[in-house]
C-alpha atoms as a PDB file:
ATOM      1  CA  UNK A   1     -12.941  41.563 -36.612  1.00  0.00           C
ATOM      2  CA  UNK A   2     -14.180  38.161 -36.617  1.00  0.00           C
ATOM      3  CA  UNK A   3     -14.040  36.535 -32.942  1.00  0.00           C
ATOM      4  CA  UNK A   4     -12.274  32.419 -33.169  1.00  0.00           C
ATOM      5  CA  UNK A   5     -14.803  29.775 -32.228  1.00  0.00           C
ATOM      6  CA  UNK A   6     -14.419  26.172 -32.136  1.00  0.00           C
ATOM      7  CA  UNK A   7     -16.913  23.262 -32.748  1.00  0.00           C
ATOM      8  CA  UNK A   8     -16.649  21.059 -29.719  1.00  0.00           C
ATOM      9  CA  UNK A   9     -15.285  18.306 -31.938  1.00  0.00           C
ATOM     10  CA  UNK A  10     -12.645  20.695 -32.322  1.00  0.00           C
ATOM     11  CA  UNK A  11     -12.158  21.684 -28.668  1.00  0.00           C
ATOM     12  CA  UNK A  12     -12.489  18.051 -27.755  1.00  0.00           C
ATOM     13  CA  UNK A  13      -9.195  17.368 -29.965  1.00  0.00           C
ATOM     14  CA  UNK A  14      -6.939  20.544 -29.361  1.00  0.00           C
ATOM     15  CA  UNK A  15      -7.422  19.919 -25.334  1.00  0.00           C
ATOM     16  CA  UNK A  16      -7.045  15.860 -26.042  1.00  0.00           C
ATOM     17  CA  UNK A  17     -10.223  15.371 -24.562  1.00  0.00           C
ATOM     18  CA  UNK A  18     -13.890  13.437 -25.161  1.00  0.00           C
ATOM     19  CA  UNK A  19     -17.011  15.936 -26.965  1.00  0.00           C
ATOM     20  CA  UNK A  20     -18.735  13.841 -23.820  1.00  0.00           C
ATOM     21  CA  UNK A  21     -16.305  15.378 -21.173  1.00  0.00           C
ATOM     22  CA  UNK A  22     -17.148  18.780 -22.811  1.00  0.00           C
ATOM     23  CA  UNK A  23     -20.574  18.380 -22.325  1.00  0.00           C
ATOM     24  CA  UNK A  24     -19.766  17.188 -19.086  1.00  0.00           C
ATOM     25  CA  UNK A  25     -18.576  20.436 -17.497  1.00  0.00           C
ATOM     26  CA  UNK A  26     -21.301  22.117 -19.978  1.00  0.00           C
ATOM     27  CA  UNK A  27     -23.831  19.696 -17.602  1.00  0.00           C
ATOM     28  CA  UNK A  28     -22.071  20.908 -14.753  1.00  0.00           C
ATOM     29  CA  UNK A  29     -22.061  24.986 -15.209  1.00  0.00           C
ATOM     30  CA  UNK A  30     -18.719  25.336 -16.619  1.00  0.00           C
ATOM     31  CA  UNK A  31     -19.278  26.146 -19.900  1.00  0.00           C
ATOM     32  CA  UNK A  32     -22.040  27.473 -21.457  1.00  0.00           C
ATOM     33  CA  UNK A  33     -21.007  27.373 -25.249  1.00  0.00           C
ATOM     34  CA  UNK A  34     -22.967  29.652 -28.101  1.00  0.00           C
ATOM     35  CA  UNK A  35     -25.527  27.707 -30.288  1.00  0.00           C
ATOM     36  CA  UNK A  36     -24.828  28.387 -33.861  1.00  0.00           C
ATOM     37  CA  UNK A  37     -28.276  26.452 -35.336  1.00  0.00           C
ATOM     38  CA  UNK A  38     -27.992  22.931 -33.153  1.00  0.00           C
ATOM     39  CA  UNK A  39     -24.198  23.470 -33.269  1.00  0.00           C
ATOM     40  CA  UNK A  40     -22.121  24.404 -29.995  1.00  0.00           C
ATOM     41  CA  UNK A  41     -19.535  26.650 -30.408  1.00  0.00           C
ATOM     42  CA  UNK A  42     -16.639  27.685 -27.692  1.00  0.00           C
ATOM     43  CA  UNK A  43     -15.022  31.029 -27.950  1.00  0.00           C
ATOM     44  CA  UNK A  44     -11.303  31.879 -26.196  1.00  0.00           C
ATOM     45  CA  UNK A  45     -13.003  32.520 -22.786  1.00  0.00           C
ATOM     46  CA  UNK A  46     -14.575  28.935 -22.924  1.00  0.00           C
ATOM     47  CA  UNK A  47     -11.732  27.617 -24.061  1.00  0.00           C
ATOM     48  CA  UNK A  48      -9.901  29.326 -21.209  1.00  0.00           C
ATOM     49  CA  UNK A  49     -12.495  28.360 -18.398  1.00  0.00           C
ATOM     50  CA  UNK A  50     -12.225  24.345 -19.855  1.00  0.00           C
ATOM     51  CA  UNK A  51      -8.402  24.769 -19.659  1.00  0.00           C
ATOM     52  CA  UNK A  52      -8.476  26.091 -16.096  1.00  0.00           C
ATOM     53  CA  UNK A  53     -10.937  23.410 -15.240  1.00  0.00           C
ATOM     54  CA  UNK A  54      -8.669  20.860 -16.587  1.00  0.00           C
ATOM     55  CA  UNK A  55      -6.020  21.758 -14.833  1.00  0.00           C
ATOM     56  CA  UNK A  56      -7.976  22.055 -11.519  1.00  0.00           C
ATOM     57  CA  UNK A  57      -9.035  18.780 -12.258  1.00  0.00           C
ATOM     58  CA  UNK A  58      -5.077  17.750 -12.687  1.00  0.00           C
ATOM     59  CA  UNK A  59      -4.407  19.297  -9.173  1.00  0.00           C
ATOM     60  CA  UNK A  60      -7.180  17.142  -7.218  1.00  0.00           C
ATOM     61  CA  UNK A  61      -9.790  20.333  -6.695  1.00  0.00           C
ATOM     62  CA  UNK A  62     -13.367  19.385  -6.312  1.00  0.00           C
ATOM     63  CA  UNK A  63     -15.684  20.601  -9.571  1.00  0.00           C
ATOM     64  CA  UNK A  64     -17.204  22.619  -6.672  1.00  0.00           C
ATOM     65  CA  UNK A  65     -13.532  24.557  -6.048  1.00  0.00           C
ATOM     66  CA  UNK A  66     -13.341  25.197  -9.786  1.00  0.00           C
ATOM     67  CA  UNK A  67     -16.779  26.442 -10.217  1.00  0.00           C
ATOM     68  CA  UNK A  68     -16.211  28.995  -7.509  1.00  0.00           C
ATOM     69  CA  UNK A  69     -12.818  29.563  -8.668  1.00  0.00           C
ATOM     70  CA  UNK A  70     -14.130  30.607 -12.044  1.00  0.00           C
ATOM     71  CA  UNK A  71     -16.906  32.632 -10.355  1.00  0.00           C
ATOM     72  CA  UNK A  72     -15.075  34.372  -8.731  1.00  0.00           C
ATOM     73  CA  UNK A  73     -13.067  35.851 -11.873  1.00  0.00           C
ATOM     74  CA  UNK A  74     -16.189  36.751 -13.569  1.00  0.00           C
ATOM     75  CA  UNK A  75     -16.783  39.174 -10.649  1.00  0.00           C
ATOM     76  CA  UNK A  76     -14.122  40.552 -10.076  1.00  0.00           C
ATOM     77  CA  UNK A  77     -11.528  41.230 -12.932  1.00  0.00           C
ATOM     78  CA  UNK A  78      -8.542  42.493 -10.600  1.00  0.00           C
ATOM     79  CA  UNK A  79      -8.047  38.565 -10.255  1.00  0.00           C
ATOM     80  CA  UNK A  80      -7.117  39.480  -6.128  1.00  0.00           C
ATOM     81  CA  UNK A  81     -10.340  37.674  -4.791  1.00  0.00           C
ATOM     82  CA  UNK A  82      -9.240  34.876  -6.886  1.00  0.00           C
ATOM     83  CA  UNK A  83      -5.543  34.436  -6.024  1.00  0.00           C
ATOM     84  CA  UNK A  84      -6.407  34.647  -2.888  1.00  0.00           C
ATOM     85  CA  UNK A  85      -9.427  31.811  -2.951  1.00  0.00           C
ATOM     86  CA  UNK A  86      -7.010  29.708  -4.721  1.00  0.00           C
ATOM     87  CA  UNK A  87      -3.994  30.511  -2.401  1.00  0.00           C
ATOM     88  CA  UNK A  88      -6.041  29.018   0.577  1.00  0.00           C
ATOM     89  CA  UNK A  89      -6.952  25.885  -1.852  1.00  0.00           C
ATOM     90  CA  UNK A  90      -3.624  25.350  -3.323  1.00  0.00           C
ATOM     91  CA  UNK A  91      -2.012  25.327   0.785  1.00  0.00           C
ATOM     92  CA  UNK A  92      -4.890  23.149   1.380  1.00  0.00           C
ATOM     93  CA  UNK A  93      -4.697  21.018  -0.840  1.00  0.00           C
ATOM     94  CA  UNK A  94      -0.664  20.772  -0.178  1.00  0.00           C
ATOM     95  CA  UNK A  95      -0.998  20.096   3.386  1.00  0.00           C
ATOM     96  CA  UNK A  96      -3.397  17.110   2.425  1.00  0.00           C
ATOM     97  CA  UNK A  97      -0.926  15.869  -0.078  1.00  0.00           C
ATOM     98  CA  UNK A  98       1.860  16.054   2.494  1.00  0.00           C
ATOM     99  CA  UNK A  99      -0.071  14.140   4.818  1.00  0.00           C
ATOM    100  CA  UNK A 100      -0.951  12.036   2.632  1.00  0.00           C
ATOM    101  CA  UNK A 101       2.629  10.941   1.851  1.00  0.00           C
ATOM    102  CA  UNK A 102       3.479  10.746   5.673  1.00  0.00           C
ATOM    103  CA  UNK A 103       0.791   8.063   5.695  1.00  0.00           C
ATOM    104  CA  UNK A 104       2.323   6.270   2.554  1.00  0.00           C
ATOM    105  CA  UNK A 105       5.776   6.356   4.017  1.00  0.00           C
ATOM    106  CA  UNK A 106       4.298   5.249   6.827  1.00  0.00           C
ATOM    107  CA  UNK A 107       2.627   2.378   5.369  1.00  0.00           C
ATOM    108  CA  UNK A 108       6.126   1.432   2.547  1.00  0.00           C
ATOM    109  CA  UNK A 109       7.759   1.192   5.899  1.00  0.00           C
ATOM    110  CA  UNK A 110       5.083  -0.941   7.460  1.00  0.00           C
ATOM    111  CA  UNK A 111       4.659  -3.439   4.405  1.00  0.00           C
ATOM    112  CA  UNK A 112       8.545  -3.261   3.888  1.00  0.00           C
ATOM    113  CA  UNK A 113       8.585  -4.571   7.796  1.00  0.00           C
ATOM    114  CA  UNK A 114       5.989  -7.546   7.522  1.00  0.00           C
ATOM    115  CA  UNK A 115       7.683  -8.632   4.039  1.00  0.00           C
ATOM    116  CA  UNK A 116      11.131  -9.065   5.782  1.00  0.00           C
ATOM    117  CA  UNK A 117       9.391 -10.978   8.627  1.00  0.00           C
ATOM    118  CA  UNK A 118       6.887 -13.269   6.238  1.00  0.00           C
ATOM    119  CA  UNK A 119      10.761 -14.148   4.225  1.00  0.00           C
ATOM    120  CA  UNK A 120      11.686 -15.161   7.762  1.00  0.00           C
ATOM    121  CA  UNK A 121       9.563 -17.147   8.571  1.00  0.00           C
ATOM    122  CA  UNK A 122       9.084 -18.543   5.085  1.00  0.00           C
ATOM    123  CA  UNK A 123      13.090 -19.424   4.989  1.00  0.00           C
ATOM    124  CA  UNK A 124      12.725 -20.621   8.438  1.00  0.00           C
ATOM    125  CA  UNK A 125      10.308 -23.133   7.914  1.00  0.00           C
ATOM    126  CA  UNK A 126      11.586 -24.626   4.685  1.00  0.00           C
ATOM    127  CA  UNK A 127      15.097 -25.145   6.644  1.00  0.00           C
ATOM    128  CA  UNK A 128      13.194 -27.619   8.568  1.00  0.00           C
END
């Protein structure tokens, strides 16, 4: 049985992607693609760890998270030490988010405030 590989030209279009990004997380410890003469090739694993990283990417984790994210699958296959690494990220990273959109509101209502007051003024002054 003959395993699927893709060139990274190939990756690089099914994923909608750069070969430069690629090589990127390749840089970065991500991937580390077959040589087939001066040729990289990706099989489904790298595929999968470049799709994971995406989305990781997506979701506002560090390349840091993702690299121990992945790490930690290739340790241990049960997945548990995983789900439960990227439990604690993924509540992290929603309390940020939340906070984050407190502050926003905060701020719409702020810049909402000062607009009504600068049309004031503005109207005011051109009345006179």
């Amino acid at each position: 049985m003959q395993t699927k590989l893709w060139t990274i030209s190939e990756l690089a279009s099914e994923l909608g992607m750069t070969t430069r990004a690629i090589r990127f997380y390749e840089d970065k410890g991500l991937l580390t693609p077959q040589r087939v003469g001066v040729n990289r090739v990706y099989n489904y694993q790298d595929r999968a760890r470049l799709k994971l990283a995406l989305r990781g990417k997506r979701l506002g984790f560090s390349l840091g998270e993702i690299r121990e994210f992945l790490e930690l699958y290739q340790l241990d296959m049960t997945k548990v030490p995983q789900m439960q690494f990227l439990l604690t990220r993924v509540q992290d990273k929603t309390n940020q988010l939340r906070r984050q959109q407190e502050d926003l509101a905060a701020m719409l209502q702020e810049l909402e405030a000062l607009e009504v007051e600068c049309q004031d003024i503005l109207r005011q002054q051109l009345k006179h």
